[in-house]
N, C-alpha and C. Protein backbone atom coordinates (compact mmCIF):
# COMPACT_ATOMS: atom_id res chain seq x y z
N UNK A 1 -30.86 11.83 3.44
CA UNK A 1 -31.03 10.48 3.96
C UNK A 1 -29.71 10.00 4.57
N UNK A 2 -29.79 9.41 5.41
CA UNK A 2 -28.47 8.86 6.46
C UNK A 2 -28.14 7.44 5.95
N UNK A 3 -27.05 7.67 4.74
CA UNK A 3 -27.12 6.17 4.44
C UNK A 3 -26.67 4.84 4.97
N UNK A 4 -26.08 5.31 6.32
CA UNK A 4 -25.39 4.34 7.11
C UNK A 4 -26.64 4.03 7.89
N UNK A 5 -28.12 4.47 7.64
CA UNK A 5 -29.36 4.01 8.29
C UNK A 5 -29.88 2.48 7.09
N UNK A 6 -29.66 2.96 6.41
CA UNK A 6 -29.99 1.88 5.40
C UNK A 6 -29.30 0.81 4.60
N UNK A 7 -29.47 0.44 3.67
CA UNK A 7 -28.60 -0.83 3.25
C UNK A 7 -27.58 -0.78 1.86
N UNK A 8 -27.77 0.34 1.60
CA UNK A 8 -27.60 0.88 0.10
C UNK A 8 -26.08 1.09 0.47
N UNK A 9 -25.02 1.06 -0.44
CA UNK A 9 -23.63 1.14 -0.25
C UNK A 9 -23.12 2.47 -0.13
N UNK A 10 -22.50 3.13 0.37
CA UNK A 10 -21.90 4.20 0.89
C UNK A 10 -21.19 4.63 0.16
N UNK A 11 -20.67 6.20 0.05
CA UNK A 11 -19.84 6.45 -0.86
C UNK A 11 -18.13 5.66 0.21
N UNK A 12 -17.39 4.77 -0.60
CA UNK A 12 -16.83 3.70 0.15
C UNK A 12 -15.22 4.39 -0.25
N UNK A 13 -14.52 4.85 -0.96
CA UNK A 13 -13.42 4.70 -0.51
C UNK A 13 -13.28 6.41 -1.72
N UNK A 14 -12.04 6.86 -1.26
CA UNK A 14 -11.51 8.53 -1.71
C UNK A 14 -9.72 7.99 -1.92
N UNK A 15 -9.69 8.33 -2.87
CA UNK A 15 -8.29 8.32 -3.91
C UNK A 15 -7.86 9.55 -3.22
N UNK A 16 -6.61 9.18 -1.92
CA UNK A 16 -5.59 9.88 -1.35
C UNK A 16 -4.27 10.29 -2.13
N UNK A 17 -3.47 11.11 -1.50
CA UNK A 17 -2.36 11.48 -2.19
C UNK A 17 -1.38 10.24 -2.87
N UNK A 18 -0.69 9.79 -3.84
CA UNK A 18 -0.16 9.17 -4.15
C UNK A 18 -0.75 8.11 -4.58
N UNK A 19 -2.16 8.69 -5.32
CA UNK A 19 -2.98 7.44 -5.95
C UNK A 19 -3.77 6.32 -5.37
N UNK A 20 -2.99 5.57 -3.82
CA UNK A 20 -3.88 4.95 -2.71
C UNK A 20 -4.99 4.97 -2.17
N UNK A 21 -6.00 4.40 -2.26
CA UNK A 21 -6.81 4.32 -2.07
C UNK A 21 -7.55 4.03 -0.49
N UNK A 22 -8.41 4.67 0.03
CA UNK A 22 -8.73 4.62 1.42
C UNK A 22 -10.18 4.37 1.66
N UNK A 23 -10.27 3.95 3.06
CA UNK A 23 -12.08 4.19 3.31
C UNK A 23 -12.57 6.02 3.89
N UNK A 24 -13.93 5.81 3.56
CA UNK A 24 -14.61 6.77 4.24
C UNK A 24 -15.13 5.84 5.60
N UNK A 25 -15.66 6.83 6.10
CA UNK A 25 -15.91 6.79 7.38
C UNK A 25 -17.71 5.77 6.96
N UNK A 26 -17.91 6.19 6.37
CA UNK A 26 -19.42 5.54 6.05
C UNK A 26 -19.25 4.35 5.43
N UNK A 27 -18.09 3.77 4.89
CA UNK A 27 -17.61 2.16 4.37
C UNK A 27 -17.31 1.86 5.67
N UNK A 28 -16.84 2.20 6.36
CA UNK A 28 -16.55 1.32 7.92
C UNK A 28 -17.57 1.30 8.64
N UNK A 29 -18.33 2.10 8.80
CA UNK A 29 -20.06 2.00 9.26
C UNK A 29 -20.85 0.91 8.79
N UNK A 30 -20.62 1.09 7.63
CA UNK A 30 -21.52 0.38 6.56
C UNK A 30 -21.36 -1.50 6.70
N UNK A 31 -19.98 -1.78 6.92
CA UNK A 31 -19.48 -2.90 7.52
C UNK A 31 -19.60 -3.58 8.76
N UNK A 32 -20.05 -2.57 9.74
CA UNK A 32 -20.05 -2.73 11.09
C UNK A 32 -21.54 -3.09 10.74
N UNK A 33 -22.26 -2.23 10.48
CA UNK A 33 -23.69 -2.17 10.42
C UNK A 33 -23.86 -3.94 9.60
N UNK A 34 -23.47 -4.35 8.23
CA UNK A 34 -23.45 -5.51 7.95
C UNK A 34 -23.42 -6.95 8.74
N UNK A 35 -22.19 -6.49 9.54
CA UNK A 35 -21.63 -7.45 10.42
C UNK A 35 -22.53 -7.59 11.79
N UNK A 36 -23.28 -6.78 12.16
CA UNK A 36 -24.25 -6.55 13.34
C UNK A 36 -25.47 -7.45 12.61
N UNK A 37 -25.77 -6.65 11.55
CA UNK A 37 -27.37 -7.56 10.80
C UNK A 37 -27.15 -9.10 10.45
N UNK A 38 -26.04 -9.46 10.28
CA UNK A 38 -25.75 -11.01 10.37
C UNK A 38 -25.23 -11.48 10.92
N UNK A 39 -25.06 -11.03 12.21
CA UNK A 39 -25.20 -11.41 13.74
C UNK A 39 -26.68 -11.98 14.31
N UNK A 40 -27.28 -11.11 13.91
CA UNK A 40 -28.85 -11.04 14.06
C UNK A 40 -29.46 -11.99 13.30
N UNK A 41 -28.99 -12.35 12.30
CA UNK A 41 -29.56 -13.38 11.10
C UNK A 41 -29.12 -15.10 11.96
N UNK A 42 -27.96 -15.30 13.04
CA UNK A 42 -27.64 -16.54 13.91
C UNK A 42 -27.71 -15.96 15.73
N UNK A 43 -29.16 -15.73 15.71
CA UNK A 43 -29.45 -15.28 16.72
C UNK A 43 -28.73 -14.58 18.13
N UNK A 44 -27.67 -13.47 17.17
CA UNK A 44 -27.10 -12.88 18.76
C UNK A 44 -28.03 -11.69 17.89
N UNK A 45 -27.98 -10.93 19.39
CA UNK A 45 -29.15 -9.56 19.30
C UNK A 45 -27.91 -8.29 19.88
N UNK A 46 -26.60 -7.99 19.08
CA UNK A 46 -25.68 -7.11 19.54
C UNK A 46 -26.62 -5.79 19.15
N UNK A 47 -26.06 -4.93 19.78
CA UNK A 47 -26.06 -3.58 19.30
C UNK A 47 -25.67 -2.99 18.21
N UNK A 48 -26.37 -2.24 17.42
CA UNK A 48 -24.92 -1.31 16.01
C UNK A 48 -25.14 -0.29 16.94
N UNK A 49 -24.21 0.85 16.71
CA UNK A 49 -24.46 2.26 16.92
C UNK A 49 -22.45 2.58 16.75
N UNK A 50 -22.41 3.61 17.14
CA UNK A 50 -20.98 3.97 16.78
C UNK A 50 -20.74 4.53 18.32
N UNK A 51 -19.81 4.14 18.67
CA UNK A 51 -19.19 4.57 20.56
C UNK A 51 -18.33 5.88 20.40
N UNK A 52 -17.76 6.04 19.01
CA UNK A 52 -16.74 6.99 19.54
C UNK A 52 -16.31 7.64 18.12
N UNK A 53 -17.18 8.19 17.77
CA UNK A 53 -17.04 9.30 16.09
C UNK A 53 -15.63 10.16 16.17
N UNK A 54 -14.87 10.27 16.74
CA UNK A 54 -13.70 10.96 16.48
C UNK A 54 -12.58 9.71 16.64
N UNK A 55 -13.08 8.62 16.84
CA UNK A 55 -11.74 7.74 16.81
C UNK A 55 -11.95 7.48 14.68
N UNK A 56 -13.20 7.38 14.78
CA UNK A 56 -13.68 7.03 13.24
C UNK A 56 -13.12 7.94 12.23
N UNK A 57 -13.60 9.27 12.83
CA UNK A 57 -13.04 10.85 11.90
C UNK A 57 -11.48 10.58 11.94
N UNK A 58 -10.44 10.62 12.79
CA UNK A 58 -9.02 10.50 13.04
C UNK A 58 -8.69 9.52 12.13
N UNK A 59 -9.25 8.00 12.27
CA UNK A 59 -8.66 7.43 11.35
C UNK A 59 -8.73 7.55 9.55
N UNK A 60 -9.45 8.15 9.09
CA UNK A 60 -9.92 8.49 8.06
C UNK A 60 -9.21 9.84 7.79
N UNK A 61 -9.41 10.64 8.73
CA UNK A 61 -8.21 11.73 8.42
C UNK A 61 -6.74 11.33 8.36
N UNK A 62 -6.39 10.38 9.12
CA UNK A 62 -5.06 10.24 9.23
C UNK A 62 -4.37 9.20 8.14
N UNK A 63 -5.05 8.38 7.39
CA UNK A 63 -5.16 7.68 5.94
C UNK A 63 -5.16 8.50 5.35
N UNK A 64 -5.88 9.42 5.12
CA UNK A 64 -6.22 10.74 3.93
C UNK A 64 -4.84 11.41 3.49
N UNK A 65 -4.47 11.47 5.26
CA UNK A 65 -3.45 12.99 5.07
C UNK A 65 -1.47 12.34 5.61
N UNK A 66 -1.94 10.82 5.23
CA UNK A 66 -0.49 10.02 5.76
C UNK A 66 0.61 10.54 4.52
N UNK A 67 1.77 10.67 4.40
CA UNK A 67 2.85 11.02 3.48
C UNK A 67 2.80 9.56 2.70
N UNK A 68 2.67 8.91 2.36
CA UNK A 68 2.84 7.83 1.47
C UNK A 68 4.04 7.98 0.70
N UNK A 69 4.55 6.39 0.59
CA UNK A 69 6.11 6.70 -0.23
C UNK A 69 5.83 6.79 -1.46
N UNK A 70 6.53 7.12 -2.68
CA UNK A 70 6.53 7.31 -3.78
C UNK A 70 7.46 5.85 -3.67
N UNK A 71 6.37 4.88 -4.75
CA UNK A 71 7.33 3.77 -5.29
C UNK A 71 6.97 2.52 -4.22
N UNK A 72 6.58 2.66 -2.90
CA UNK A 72 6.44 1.66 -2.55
C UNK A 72 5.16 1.45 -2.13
N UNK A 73 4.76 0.75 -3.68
CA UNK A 73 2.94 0.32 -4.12
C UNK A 73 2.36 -0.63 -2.81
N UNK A 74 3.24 -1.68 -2.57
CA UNK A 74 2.99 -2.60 -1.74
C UNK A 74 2.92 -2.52 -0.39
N UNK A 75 4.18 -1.54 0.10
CA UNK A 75 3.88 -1.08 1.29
C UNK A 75 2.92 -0.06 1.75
N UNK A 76 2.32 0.67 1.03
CA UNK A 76 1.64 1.06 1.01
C UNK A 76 0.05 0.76 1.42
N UNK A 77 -0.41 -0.11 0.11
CA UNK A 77 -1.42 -0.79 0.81
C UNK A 77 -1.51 -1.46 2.15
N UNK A 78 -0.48 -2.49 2.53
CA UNK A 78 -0.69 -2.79 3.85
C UNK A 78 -0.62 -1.85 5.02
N UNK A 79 0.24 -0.34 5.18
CA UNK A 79 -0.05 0.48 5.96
C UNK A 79 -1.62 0.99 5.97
N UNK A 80 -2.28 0.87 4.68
CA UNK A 80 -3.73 1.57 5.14
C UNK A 80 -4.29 0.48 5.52
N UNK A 81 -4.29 -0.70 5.43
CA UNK A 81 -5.18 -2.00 6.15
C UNK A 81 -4.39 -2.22 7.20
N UNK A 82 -3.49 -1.73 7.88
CA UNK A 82 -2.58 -2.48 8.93
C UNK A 82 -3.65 -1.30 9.97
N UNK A 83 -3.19 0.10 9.43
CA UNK A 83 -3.69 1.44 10.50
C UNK A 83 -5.34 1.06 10.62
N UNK A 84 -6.01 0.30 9.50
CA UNK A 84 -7.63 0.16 9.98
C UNK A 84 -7.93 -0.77 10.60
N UNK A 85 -6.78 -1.88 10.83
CA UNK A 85 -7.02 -2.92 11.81
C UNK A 85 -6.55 -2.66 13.55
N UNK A 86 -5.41 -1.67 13.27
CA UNK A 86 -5.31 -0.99 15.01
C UNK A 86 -6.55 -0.37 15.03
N UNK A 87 -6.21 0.77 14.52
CA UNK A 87 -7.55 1.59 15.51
C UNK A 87 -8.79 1.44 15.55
N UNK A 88 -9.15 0.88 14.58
CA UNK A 88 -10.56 -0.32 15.00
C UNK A 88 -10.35 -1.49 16.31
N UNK A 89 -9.38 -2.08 16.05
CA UNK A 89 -9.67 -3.37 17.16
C UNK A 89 -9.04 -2.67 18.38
N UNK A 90 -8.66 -2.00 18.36
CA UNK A 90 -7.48 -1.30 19.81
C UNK A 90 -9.11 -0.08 20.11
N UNK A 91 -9.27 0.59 19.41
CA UNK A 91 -10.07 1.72 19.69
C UNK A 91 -11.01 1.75 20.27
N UNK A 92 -12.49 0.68 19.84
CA UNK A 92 -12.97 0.33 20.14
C UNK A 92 -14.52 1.43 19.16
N UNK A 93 -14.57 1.81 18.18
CA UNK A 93 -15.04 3.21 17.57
C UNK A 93 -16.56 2.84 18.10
N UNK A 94 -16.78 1.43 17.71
CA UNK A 94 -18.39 0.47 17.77
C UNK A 94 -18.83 0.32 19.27
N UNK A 95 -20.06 0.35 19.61
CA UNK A 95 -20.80 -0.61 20.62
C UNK A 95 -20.52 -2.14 20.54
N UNK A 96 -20.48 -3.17 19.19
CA UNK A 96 -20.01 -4.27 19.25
C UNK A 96 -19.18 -4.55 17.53
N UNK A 97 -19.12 -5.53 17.15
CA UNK A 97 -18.53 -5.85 16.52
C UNK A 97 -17.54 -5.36 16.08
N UNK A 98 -16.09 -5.00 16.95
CA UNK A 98 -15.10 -3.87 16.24
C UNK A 98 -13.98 -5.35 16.20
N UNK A 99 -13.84 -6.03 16.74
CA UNK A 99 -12.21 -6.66 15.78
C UNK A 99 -13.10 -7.72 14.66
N UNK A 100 -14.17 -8.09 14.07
CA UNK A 100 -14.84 -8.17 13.14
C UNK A 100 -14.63 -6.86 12.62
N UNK A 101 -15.07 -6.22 12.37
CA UNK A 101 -15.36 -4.99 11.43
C UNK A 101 -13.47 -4.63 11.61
N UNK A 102 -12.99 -4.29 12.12
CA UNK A 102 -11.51 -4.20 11.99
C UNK A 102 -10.85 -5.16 10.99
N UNK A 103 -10.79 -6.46 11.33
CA UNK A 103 -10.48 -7.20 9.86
C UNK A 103 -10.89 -7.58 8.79
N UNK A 104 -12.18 -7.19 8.90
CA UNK A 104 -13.24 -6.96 7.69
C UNK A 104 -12.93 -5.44 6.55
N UNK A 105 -12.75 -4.78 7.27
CA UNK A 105 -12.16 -3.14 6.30
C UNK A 105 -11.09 -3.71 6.24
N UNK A 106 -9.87 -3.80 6.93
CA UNK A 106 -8.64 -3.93 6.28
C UNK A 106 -8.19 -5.22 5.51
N UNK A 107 -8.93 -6.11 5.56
CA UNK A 107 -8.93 -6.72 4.16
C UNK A 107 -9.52 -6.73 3.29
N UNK A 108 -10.42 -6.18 3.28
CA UNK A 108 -11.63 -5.05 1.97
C UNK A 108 -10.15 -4.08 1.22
N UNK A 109 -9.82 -3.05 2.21
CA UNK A 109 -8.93 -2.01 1.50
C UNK A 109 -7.72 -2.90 0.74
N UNK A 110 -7.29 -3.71 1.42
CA UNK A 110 -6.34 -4.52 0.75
C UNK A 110 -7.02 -5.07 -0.21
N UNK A 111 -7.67 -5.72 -0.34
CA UNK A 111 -7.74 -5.98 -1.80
C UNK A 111 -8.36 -4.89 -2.73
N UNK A 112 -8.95 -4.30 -2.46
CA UNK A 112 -9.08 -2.81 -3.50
C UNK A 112 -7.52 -2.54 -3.62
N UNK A 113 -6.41 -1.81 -2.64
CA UNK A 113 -5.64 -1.67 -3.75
C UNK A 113 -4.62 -2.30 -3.71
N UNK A 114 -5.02 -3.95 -3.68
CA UNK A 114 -4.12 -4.63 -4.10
C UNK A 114 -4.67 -4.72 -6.04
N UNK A 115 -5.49 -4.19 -6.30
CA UNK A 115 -5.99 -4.47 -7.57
C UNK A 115 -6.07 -3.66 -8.37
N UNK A 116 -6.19 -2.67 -7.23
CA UNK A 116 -6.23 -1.15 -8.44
C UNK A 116 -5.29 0.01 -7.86
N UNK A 117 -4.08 -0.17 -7.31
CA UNK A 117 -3.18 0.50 -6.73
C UNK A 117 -2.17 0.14 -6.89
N UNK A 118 -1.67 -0.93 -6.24
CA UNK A 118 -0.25 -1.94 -6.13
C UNK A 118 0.10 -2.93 -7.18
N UNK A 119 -1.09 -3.69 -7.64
CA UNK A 119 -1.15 -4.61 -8.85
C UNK A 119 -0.99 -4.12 -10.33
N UNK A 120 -1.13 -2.97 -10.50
CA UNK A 120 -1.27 -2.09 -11.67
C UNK A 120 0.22 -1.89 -12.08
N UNK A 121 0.62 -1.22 -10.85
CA UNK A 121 1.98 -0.56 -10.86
C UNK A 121 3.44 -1.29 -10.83
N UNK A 122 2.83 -2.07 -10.08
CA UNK A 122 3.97 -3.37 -10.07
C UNK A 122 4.19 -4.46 -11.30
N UNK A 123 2.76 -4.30 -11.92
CA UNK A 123 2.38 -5.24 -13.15
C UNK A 123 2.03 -6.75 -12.59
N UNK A 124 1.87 -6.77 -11.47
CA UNK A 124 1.63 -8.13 -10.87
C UNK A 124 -0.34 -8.53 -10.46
N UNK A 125 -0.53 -9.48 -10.60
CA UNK A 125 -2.10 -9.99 -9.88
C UNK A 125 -2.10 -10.52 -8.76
N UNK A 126 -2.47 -9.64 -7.66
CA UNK A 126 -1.98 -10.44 -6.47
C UNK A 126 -3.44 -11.14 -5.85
N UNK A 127 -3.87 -11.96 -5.07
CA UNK A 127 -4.35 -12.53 -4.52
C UNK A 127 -4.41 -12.86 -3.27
N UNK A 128 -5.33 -13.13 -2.12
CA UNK A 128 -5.49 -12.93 -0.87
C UNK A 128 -5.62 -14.56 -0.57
N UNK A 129 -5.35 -14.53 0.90
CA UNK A 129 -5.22 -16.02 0.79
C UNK A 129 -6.73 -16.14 1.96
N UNK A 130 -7.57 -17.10 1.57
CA UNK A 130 -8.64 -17.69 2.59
C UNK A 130 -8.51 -17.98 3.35
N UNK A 131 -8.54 -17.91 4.53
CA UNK A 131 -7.63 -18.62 5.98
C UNK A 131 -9.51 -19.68 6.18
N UNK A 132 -9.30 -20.74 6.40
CA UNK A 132 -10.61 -22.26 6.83
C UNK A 132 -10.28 -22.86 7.76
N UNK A 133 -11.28 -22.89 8.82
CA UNK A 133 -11.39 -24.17 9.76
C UNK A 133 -9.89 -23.67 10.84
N UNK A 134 -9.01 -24.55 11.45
CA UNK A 134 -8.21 -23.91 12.07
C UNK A 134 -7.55 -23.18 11.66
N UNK A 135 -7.43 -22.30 10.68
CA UNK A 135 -6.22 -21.11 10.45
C UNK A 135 -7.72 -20.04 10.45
N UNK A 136 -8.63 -19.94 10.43
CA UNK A 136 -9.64 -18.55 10.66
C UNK A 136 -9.55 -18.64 12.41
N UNK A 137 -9.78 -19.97 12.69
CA UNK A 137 -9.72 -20.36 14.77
C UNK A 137 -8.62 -19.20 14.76
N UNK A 138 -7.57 -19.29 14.36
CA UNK A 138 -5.83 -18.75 14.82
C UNK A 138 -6.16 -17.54 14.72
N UNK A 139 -6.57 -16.93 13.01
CA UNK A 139 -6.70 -15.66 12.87
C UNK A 139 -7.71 -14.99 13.71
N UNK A 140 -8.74 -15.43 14.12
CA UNK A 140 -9.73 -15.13 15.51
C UNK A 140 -9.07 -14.51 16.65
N UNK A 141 -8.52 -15.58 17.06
CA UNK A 141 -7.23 -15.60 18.16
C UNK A 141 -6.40 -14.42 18.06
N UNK A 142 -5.35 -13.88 16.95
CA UNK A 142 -5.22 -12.63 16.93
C UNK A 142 -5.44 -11.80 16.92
N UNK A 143 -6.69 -11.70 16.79
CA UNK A 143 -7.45 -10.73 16.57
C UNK A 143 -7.84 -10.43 18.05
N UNK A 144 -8.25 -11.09 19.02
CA UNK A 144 -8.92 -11.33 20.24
C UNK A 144 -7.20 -10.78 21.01
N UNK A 145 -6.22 -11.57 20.56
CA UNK A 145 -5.05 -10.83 21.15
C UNK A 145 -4.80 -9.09 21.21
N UNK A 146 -4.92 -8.67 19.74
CA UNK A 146 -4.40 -7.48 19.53
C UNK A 146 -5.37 -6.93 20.45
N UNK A 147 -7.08 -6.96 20.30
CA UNK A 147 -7.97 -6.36 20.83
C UNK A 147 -7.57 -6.31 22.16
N UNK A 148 -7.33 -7.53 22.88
CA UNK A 148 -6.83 -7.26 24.49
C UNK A 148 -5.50 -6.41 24.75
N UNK A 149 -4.86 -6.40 24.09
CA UNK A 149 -3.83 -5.27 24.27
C UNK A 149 -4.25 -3.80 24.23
N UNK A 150 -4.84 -3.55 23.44
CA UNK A 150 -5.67 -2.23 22.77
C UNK A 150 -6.95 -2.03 24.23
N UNK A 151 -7.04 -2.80 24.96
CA UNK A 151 -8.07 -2.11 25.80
C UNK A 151 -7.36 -2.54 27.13
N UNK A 152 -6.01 -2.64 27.24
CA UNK A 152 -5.23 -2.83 27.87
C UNK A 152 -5.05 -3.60 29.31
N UNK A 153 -6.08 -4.93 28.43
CA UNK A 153 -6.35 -5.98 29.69
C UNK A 153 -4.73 -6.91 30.05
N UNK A 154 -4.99 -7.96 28.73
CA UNK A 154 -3.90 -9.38 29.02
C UNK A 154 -2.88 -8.91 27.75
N UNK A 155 -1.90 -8.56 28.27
CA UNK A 155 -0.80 -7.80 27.18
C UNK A 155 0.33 -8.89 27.02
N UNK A 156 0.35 -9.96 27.75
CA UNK A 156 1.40 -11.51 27.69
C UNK A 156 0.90 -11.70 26.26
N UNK A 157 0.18 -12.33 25.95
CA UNK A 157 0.19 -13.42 24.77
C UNK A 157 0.79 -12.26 23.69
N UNK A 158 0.22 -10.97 23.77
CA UNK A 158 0.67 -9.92 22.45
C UNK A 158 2.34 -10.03 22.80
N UNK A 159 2.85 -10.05 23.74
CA UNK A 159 4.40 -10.11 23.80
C UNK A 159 4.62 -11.13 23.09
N UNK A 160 4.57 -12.36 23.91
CA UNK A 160 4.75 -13.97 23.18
C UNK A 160 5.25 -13.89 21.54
N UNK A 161 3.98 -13.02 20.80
CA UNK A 161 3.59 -13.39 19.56
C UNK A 161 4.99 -12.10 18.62
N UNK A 162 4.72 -10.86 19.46
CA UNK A 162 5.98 -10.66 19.10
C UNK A 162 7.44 -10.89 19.34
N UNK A 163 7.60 -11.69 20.30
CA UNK A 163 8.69 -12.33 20.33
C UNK A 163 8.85 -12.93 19.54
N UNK A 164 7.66 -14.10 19.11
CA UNK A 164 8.16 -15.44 17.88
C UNK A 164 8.25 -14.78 16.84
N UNK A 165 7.74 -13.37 16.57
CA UNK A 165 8.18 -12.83 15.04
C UNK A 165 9.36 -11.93 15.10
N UNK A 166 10.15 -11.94 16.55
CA UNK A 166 11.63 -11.11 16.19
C UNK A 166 11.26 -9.76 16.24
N UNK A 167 9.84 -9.51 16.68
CA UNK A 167 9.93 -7.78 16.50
C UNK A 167 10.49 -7.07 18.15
N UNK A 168 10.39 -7.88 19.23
CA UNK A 168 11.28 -7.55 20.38
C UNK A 168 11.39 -8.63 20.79
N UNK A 169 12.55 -8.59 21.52
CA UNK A 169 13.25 -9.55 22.07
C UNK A 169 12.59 -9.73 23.76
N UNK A 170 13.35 -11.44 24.04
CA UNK A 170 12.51 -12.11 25.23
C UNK A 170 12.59 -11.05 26.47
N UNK A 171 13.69 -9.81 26.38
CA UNK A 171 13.97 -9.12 27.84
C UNK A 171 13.02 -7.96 27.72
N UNK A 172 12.59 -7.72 26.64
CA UNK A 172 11.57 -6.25 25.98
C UNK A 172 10.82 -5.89 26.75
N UNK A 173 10.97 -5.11 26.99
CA UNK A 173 9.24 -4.29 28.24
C UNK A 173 8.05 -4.66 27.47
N UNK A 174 7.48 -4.06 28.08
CA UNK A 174 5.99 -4.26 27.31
C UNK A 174 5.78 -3.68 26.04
N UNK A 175 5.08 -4.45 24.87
CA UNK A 175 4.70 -3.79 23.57
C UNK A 175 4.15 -2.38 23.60
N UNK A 176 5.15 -1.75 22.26
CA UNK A 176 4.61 -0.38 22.19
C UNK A 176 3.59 -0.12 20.96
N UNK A 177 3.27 0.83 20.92
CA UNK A 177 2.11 1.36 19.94
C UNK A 177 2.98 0.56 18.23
N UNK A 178 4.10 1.39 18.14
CA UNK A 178 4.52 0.61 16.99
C UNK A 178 5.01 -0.44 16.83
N UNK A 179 5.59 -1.30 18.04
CA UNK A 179 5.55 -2.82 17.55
C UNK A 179 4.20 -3.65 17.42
N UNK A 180 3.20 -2.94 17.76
CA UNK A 180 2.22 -3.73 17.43
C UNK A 180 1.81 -3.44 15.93
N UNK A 181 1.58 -2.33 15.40
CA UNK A 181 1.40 -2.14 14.21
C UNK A 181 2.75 -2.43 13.25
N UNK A 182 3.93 -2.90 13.54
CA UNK A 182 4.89 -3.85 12.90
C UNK A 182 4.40 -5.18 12.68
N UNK A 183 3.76 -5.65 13.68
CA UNK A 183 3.26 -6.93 13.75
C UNK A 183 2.05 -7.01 13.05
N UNK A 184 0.77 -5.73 13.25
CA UNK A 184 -0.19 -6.01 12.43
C UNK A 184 0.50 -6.27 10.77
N UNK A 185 1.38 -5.56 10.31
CA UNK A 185 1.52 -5.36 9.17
C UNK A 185 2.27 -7.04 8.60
N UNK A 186 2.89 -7.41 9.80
CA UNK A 186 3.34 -8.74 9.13
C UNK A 186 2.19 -10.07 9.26
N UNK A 187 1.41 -9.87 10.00
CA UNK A 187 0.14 -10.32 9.99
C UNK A 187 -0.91 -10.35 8.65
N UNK A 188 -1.05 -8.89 8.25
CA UNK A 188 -1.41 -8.91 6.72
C UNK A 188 -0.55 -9.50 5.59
N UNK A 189 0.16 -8.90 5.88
CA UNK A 189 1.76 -9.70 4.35
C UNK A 189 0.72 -11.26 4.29
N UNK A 190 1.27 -12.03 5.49
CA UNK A 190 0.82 -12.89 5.26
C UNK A 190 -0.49 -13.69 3.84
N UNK A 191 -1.19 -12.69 4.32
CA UNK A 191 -2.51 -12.76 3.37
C UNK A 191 -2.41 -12.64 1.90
N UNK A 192 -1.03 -12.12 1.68
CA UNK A 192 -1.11 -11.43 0.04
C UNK A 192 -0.39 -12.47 -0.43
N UNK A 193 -0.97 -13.33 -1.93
CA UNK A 193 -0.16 -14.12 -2.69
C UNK A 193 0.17 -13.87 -3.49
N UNK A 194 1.54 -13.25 -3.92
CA UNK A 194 1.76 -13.07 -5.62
C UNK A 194 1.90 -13.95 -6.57
């Protein structure tokens, strides 16, 4: 049975090297597929289907098989929710809903192992913060930013935003692959309350 046909939960995440915790490829399906059916529930009629199964396989391999530091619990987690929010919203893996389903997994994985990875080890309870009303508007907005960079339309505002966070300066060429995922990652921080 194809469980990403149905509604039943997926086998959802595989304990990588250094204890961290990751998605399968069928928890990010499984989300997309969610996020499409309650689309449908406030009358938009998007598509599910998957556009591009090796951007999906890559990222899941490349979580699986990343070197992870020994000792740094925290950084850790946000590299596997930072890498599922690029190559989802930049990639494009879905027919529709990918910077939804992009910040939907990587704040899923973050809090899995902010709870059972990073929180354990550190001895701390960490907590995610709710973004309501204009701060979800904003977080929208970034999201709609990163995505336009990633399909390499309007790449200004993604400069702008790393400028105001110091990750390149006002003379900087255009954003590269890793200042944006510098920025995704300070984008998540944000979210975590100890």
């Amino acid at each position: 049975m194809d469980k990403t046909a149905s509604h039943e939960m997926p086998s959802a995440i595989v304990l990588a090297p250094h204890g961290i915790y990751v998605p399968t490829r069928d928890l990010i399906i499984f989300i997309n597929k969610s996020i499409i059916e309650h689309r449908k529930t406030h009358g938009q009629e998007d598509p599910f289907g998957v556009r591009d199964w090796a951007e999906l396989d890559y990222l899941c391999y490349k979580l699986h098989n990343h070197r992870y530091r020994d000792g740094a619990y925290l950084a850790n987690a946000i590299h596997v929710s930072s890498e599922i929010l690029y190559y989802i919203a930049c990639g494009h893996p879905f027919l529709e809903g990918n910077k939804t389903t992009a910040f939907s997994a990587a704040i899923t994985m973050l809090e899995i192992n902010l709870k059972m990875y990073a929180g354990p080890r550190l001895g701390k309870a960490y907590k995610l913060w709710k973004p309501s009303g204009n701060e979800a508007a904003a977080e929208g907005r970034t999201m709609e930013i990163i995505a336009s960079w990633g399909e390499g339309s309007d790449r200004g505002p993604l400069k702008e935003l790393l400028i105001q966070k110091g990750i390149i300066g006002k003379r900087a060429r255009e954003p590269l692959e890793g200042d944006v995922k510098k920025f995704i990652k300070l984008f998540l921080r944000e979210y975590i309350i100890e």
